[in-house]
Every structure is written in structure tokens, then in C-alpha cells.
PDB file of N, CA and C in Angstrom:
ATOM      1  N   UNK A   1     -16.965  59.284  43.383  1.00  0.00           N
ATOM      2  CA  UNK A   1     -17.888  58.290  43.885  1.00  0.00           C
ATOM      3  C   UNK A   1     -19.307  58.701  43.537  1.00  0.00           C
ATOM      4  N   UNK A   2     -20.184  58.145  43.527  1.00  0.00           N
ATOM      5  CA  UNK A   2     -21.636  57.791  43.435  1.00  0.00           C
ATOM      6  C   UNK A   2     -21.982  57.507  44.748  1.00  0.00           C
ATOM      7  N   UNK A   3     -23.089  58.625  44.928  1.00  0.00           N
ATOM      8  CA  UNK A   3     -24.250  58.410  46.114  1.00  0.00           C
ATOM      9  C   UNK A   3     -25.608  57.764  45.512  1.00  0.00           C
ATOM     10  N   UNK A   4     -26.092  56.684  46.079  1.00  0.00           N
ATOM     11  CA  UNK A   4     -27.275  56.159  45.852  1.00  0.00           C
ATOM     12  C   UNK A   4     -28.290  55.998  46.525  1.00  0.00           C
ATOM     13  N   UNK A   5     -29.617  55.850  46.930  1.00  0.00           N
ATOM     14  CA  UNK A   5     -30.430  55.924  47.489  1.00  0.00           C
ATOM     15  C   UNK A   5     -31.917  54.808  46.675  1.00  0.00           C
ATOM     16  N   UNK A   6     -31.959  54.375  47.422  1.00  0.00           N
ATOM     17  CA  UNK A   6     -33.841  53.533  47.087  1.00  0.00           C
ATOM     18  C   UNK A   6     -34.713  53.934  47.407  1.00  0.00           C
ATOM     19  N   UNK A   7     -34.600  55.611  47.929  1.00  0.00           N
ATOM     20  CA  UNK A   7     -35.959  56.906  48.418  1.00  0.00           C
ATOM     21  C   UNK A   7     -35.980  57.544  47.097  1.00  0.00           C
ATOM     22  N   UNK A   8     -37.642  57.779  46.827  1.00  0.00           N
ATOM     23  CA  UNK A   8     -37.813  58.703  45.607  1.00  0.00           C
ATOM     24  C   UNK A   8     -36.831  60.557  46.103  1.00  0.00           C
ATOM     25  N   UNK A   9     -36.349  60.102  45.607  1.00  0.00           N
ATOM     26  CA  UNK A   9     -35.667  62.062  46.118  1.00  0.00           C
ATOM     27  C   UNK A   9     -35.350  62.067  44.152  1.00  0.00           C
ATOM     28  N   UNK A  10     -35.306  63.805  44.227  1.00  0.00           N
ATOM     29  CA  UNK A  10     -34.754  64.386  43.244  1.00  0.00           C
ATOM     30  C   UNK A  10     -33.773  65.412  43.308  1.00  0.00           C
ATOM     31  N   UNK A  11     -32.332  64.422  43.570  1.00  0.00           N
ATOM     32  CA  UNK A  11     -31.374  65.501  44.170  1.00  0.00           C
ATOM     33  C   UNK A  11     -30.399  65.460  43.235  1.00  0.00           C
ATOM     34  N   UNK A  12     -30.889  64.865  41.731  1.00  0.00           N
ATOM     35  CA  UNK A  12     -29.923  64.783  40.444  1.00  0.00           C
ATOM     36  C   UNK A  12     -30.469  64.805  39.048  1.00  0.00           C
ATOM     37  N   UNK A  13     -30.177  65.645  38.431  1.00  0.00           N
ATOM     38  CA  UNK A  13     -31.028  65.817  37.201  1.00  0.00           C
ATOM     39  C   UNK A  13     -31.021  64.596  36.529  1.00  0.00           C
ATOM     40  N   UNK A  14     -31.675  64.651  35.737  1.00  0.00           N
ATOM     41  CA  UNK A  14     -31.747  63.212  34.301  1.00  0.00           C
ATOM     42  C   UNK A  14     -32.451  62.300  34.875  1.00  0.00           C
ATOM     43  N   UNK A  15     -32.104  60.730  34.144  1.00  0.00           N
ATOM     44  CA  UNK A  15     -32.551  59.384  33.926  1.00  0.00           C
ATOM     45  C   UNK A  15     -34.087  59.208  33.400  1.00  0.00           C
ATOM     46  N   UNK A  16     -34.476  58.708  33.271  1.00  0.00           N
ATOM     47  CA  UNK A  16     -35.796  57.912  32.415  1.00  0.00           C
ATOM     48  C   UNK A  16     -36.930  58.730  33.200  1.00  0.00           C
ATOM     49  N   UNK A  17     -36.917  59.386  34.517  1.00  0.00           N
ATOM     50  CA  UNK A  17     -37.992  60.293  34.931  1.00  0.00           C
ATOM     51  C   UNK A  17     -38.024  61.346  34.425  1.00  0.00           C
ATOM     52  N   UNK A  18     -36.985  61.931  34.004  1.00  0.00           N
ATOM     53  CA  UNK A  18     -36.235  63.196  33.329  1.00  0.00           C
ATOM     54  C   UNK A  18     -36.543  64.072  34.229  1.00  0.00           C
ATOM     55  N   UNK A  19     -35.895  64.090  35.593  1.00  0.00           N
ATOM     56  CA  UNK A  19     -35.834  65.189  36.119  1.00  0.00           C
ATOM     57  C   UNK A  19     -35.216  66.454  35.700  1.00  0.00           C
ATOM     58  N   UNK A  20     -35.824  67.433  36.068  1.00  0.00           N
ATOM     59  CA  UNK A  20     -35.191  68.788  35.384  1.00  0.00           C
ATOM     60  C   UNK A  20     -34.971  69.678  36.547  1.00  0.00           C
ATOM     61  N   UNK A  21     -34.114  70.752  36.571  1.00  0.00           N
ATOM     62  CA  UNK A  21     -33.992  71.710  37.660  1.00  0.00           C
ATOM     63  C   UNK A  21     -34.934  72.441  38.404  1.00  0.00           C
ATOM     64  N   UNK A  22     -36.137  72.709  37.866  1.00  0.00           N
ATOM     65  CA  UNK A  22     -37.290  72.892  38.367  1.00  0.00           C
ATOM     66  C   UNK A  22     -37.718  71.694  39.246  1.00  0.00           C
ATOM     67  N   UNK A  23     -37.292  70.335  39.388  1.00  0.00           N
ATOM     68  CA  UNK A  23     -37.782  69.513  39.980  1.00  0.00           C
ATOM     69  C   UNK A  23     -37.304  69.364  41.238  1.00  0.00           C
ATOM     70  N   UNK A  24     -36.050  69.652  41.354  1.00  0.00           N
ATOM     71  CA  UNK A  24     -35.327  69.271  42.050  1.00  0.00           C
ATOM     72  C   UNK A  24     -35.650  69.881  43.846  1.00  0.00           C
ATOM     73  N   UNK A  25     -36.284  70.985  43.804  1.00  0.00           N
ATOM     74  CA  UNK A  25     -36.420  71.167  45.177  1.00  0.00           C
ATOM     75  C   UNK A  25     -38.023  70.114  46.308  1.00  0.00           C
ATOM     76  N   UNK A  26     -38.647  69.412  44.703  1.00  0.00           N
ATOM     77  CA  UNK A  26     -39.723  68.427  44.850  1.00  0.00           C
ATOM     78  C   UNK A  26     -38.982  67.415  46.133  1.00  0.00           C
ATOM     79  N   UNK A  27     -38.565  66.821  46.305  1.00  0.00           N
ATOM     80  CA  UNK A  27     -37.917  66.050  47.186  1.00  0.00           C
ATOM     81  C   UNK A  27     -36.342  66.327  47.231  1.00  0.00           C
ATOM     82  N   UNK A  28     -36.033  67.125  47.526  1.00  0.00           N
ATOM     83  CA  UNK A  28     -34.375  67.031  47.939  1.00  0.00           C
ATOM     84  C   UNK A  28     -34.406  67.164  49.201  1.00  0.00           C
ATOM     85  N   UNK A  29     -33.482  65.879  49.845  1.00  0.00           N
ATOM     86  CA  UNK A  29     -33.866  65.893  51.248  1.00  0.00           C
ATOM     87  C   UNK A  29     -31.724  65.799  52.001  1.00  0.00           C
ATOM     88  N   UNK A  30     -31.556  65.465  50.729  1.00  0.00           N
ATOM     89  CA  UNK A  30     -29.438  65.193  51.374  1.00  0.00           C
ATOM     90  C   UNK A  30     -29.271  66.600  52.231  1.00  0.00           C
ATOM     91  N   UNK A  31     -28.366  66.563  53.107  1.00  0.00           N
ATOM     92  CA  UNK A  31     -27.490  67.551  53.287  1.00  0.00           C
ATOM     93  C   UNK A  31     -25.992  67.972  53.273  1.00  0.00           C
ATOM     94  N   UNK A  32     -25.516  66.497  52.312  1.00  0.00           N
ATOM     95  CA  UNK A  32     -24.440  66.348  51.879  1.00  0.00           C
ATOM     96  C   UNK A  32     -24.502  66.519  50.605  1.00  0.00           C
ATOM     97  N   UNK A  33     -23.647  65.154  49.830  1.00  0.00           N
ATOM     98  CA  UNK A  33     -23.861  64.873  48.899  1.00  0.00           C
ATOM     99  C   UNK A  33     -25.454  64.688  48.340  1.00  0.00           C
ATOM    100  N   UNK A  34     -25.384  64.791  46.767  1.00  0.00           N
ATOM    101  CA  UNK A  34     -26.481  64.675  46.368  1.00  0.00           C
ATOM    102  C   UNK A  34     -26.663  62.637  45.491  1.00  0.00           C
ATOM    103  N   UNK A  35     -27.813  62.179  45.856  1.00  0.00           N
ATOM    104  CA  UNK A  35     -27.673  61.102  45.362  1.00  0.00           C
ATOM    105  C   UNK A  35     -28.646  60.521  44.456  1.00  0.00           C
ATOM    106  N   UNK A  36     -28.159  59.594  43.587  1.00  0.00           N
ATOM    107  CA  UNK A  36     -28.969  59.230  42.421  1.00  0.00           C
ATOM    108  C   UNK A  36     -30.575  58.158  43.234  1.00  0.00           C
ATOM    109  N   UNK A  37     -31.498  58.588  42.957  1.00  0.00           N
ATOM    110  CA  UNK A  37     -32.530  57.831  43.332  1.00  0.00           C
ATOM    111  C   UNK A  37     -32.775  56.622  42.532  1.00  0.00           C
ATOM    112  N   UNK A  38     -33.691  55.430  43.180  1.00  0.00           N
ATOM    113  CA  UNK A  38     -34.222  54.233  42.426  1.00  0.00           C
ATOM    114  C   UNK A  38     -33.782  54.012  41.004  1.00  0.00           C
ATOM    115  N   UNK A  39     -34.438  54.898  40.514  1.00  0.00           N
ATOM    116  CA  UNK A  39     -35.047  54.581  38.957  1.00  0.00           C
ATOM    117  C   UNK A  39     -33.457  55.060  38.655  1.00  0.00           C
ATOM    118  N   UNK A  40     -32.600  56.017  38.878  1.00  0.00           N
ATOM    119  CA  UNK A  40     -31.172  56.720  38.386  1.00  0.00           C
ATOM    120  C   UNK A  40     -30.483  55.446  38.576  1.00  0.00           C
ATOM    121  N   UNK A  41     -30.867  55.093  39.244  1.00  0.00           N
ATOM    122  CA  UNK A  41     -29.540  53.957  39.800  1.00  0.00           C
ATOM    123  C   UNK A  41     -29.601  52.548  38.646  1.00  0.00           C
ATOM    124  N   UNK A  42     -30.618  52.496  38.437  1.00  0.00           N
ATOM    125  CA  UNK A  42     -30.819  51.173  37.620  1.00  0.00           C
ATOM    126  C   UNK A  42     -30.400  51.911  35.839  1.00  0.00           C
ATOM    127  N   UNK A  43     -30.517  53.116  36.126  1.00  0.00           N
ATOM    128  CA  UNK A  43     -30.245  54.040  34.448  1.00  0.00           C
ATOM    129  C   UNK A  43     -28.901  53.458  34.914  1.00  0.00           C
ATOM    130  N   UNK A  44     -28.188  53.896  35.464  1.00  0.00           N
ATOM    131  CA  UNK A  44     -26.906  53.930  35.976  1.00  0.00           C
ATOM    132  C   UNK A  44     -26.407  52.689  35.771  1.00  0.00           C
ATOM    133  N   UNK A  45     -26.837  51.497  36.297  1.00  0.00           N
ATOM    134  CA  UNK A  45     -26.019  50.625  35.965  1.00  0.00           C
ATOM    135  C   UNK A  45     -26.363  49.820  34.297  1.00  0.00           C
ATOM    136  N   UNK A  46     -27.831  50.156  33.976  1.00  0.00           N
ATOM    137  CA  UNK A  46     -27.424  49.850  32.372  1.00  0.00           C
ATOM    138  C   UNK A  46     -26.517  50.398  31.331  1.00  0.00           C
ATOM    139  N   UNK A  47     -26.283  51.561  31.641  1.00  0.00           N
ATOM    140  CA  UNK A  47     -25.441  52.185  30.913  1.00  0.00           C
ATOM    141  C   UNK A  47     -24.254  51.491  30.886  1.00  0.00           C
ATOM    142  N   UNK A  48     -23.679  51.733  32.777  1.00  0.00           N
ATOM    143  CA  UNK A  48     -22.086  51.324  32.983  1.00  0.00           C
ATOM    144  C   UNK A  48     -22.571  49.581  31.947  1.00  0.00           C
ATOM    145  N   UNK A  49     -23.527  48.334  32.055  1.00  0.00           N
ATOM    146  CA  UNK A  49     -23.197  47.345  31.604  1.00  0.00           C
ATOM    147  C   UNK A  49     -22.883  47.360  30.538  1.00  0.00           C
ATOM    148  N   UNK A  50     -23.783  48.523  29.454  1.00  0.00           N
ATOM    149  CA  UNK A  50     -23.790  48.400  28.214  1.00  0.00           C
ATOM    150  C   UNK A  50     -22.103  49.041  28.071  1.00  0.00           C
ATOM    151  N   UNK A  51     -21.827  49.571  28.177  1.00  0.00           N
ATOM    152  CA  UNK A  51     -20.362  49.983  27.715  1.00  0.00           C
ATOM    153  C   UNK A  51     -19.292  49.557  28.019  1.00  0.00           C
ATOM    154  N   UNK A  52     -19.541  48.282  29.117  1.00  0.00           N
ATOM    155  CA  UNK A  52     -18.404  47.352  29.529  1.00  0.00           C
ATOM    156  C   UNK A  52     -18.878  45.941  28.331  1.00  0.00           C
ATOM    157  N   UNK A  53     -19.843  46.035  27.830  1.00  0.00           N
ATOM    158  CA  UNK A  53     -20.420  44.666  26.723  1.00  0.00           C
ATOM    159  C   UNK A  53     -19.282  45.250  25.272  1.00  0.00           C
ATOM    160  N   UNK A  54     -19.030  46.784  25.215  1.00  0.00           N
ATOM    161  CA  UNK A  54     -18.205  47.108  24.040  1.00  0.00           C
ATOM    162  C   UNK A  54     -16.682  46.341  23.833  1.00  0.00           C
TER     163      UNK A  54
END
């Protein structure tokens, strides 16, 4: 499964902000799972569209 969130957190590397591991203690706020923020989530679903358009 996928955790998502609409709070700027950086509790997952990558997407178009290019978070990097150095970033990650900038806002990591989960104490579970870790989840894809705003901007990841919308990476996230262009991808999944573009490869269901194949």
C-alpha cells in the first residue's frame, strides 16, 4: 500500500522536489508508516496514468 498525505513532510525520497536523504529529517513527522507528500502524490499518479495509457 501507499501512504499519502497533502502536508509538506519529507518522509520519502524522490519526485519533482528531489528529495534526498539529507532532507528527510527537514519535516518527517509519521510515526508509522512513511508517506508520499503533495507534490509525490501527483508524481505518483502521472506515472501510474502514463503506464496504464501503454
Amino acid at each position: 500500500h501507499v501512504e499519502l498525505t497533502g502536508d509538506d513532510v519529507t518522509e520519502c525520497l524522490g519526485g519533482a522536489e528531489e528529495i534526498l536523504d539529507t532532507h528527510l529529517g527537514d519535516r518527517y513527522e509519521t510515526m508509522c508508516d512513511p508517506r508520499l507528500n503533495g507534490r509525490q502524490s501527483l508524481d505518483l499518479a502521472f506515472a501510474v496514468a502514463e503506464l496504464l495509457q501503454r
